[in-house]
N, C-alpha and C. Protein backbone atom coordinates (compact mmCIF):
# COMPACT_ATOMS: atom_id res chain seq x y z
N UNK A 1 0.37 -17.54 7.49
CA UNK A 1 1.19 -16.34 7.54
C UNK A 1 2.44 -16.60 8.38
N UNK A 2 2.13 -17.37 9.38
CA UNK A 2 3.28 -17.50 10.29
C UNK A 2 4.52 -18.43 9.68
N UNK A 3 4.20 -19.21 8.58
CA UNK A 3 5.53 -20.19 7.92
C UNK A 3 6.19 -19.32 7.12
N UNK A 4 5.20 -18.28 6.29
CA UNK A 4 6.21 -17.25 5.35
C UNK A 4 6.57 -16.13 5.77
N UNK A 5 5.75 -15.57 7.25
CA UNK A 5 6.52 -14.47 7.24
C UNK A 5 6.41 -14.18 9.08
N UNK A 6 7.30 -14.97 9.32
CA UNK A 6 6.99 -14.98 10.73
C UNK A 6 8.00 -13.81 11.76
N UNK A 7 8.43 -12.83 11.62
CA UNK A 7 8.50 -11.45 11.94
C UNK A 7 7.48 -10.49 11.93
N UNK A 8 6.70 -10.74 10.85
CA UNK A 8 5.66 -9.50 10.35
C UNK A 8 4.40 -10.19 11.35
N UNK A 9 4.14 -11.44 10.86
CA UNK A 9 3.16 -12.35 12.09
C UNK A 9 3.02 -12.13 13.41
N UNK A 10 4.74 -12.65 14.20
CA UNK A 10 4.83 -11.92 15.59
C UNK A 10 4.66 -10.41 15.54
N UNK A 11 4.79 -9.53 14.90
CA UNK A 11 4.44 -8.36 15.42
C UNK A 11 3.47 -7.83 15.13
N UNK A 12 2.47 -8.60 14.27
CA UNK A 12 1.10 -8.62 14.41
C UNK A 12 0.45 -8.97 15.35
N UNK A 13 1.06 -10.10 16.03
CA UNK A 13 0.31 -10.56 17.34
C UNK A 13 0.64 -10.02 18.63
N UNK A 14 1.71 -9.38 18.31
CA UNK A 14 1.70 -8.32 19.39
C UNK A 14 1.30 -7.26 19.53
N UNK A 15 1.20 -6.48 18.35
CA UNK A 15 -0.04 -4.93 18.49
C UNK A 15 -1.16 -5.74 18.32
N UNK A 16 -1.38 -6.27 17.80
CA UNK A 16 -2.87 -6.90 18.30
C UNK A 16 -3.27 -7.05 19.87
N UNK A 17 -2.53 -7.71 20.78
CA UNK A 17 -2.89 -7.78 21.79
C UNK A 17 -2.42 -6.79 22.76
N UNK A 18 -1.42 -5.76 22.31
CA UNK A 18 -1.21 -4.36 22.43
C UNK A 18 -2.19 -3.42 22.91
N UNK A 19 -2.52 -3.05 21.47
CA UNK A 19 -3.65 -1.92 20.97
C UNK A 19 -5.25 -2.41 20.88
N UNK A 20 -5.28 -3.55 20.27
CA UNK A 20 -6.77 -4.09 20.14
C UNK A 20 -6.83 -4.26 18.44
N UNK A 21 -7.98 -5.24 17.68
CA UNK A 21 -8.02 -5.60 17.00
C UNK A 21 -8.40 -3.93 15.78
N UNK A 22 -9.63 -3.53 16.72
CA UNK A 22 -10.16 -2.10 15.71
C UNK A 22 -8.60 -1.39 15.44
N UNK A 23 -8.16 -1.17 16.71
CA UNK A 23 -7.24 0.01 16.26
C UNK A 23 -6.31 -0.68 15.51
N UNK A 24 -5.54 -1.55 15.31
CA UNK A 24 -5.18 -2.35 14.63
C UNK A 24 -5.24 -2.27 13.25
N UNK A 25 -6.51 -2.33 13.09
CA UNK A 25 -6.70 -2.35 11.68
C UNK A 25 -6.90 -1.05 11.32
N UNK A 26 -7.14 0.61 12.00
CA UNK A 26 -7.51 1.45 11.62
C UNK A 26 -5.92 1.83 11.60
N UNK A 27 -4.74 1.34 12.09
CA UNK A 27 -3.61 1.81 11.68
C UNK A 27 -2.96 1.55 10.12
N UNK A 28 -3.02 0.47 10.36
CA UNK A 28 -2.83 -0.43 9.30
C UNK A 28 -3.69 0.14 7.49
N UNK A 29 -5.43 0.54 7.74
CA UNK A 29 -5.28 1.32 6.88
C UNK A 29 -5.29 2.22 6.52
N UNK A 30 -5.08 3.36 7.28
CA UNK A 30 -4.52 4.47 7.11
C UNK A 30 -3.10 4.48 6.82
N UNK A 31 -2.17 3.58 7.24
CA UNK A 31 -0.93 3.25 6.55
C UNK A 31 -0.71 2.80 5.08
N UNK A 32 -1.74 2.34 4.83
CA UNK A 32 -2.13 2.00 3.50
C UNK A 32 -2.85 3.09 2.57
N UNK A 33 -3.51 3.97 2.96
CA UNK A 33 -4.21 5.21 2.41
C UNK A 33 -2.73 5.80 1.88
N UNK A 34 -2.31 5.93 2.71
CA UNK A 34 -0.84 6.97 3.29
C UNK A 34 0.16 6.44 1.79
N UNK A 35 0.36 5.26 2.15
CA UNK A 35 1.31 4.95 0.93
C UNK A 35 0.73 4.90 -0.38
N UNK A 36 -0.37 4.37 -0.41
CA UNK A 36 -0.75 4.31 -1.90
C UNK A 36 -1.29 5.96 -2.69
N UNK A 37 -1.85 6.33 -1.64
CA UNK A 37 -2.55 7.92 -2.55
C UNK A 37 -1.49 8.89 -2.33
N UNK A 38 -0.87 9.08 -0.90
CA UNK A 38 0.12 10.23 -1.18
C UNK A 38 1.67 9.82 -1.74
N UNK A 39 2.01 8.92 -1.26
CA UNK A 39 3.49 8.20 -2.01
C UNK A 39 3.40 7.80 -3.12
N UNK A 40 2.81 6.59 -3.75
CA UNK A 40 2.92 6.17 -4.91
C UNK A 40 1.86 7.03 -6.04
N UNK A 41 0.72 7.19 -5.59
CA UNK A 41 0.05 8.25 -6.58
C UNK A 41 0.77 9.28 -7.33
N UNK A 42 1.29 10.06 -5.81
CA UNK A 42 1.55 11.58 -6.36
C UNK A 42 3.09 10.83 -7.57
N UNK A 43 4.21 10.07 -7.09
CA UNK A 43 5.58 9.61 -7.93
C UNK A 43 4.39 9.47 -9.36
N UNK A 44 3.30 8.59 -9.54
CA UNK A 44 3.20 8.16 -10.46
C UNK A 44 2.87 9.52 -11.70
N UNK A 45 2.10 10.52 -10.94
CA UNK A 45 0.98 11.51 -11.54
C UNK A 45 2.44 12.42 -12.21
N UNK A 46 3.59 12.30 -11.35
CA UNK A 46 4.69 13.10 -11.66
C UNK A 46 5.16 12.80 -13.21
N UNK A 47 5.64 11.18 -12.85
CA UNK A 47 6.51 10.45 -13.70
C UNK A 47 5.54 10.39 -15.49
N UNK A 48 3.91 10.06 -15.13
CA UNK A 48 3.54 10.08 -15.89
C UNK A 48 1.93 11.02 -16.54
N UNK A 49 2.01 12.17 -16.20
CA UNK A 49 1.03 12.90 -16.20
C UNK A 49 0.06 12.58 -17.16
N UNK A 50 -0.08 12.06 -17.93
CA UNK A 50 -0.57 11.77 -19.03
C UNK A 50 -1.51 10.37 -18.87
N UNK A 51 -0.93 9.82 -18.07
CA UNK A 51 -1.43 8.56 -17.75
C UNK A 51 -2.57 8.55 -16.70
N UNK A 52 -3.54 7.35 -16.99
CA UNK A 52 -4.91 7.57 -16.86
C UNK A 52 -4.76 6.75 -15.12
N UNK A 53 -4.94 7.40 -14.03
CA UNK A 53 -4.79 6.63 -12.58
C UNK A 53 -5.84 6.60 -11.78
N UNK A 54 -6.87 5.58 -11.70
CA UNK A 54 -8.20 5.97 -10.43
C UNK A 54 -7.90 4.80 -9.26
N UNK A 55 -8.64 5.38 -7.76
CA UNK A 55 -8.73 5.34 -7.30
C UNK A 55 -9.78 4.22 -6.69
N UNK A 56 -9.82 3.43 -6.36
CA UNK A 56 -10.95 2.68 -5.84
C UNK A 56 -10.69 2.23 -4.42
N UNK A 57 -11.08 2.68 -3.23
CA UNK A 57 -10.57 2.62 -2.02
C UNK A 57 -9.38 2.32 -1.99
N UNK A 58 -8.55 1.65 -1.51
CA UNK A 58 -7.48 1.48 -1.13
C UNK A 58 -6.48 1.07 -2.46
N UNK A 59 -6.92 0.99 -3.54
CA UNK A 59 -6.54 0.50 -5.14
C UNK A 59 -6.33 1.73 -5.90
N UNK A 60 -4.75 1.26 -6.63
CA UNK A 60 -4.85 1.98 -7.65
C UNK A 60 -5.03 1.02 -9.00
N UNK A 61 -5.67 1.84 -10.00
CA UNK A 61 -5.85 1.41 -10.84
C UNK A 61 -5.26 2.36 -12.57
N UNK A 62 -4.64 1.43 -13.43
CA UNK A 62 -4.39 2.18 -14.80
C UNK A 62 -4.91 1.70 -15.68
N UNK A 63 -4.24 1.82 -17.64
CA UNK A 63 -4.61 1.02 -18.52
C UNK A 63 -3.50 -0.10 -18.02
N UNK A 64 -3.77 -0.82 -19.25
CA UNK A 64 -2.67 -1.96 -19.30
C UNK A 64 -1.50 -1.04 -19.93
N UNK A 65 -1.28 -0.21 -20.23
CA UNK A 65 0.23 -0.05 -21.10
C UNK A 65 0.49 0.14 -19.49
N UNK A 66 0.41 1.01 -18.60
CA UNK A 66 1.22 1.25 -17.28
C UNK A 66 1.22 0.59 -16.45
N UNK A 67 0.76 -0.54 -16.34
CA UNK A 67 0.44 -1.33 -15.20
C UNK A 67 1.99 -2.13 -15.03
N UNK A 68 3.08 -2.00 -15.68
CA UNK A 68 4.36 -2.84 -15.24
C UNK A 68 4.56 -1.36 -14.61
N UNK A 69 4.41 -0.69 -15.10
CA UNK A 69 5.12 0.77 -14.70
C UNK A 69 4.43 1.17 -13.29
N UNK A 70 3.43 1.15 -12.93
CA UNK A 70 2.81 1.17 -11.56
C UNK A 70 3.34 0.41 -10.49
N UNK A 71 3.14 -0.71 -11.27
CA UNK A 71 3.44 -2.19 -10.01
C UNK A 71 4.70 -1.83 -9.79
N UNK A 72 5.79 -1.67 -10.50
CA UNK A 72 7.33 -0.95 -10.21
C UNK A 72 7.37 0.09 -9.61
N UNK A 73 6.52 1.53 -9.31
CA UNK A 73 6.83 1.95 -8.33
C UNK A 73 6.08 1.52 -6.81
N UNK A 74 5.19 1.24 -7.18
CA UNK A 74 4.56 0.89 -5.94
C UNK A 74 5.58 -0.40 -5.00
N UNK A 75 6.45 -0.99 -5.97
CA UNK A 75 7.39 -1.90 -5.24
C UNK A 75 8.38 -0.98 -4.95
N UNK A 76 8.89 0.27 -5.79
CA UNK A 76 10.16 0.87 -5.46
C UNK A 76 9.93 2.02 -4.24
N UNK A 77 8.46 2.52 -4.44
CA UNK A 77 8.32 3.57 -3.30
C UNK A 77 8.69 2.90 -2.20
N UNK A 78 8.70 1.60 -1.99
CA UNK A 78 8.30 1.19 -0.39
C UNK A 78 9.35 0.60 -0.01
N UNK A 79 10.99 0.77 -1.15
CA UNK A 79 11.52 0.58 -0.25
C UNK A 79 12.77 1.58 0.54
């Protein structure tokens, strides 16, 4: 992690030794709950009501016809 993305790395290793490893990770996925079910869900349920979207913990899932169409917002919500 540290050769490709060594910003995101160091500041992993610093709330890590910050906050602690649990809380750490209980931020992290609740930041992840956060973006995928209320940000990209709700854009998708908007854009495509019709379209079939579940949930599997931290995953979204479609058919194949939407899945370019997902992966595109889930890249465009975030930035």
């Amino acid at each position: 992690m540290d050769k490709c993305f060594r910003g995101v790395n160091k500041w992993l290793e610093i709330a890590l030794e910050s906050i602690g490893g649990k809380e750490l990770s209980y931020i992290l996925q609740r930041t992840e709950s956060y973006y995928l079910l209320n940000k990209v869900s709700r854009q998708f349920n908007l854009f495509y009501p019709d379209a079939p979207l579940f949930t599997i913990h931290d995953s979204l899932f479609t058919t194949q016809e939407y899945t370019e169409r997902l992966k595109s917002l889930i890249i465009d919500t975030g930035l």
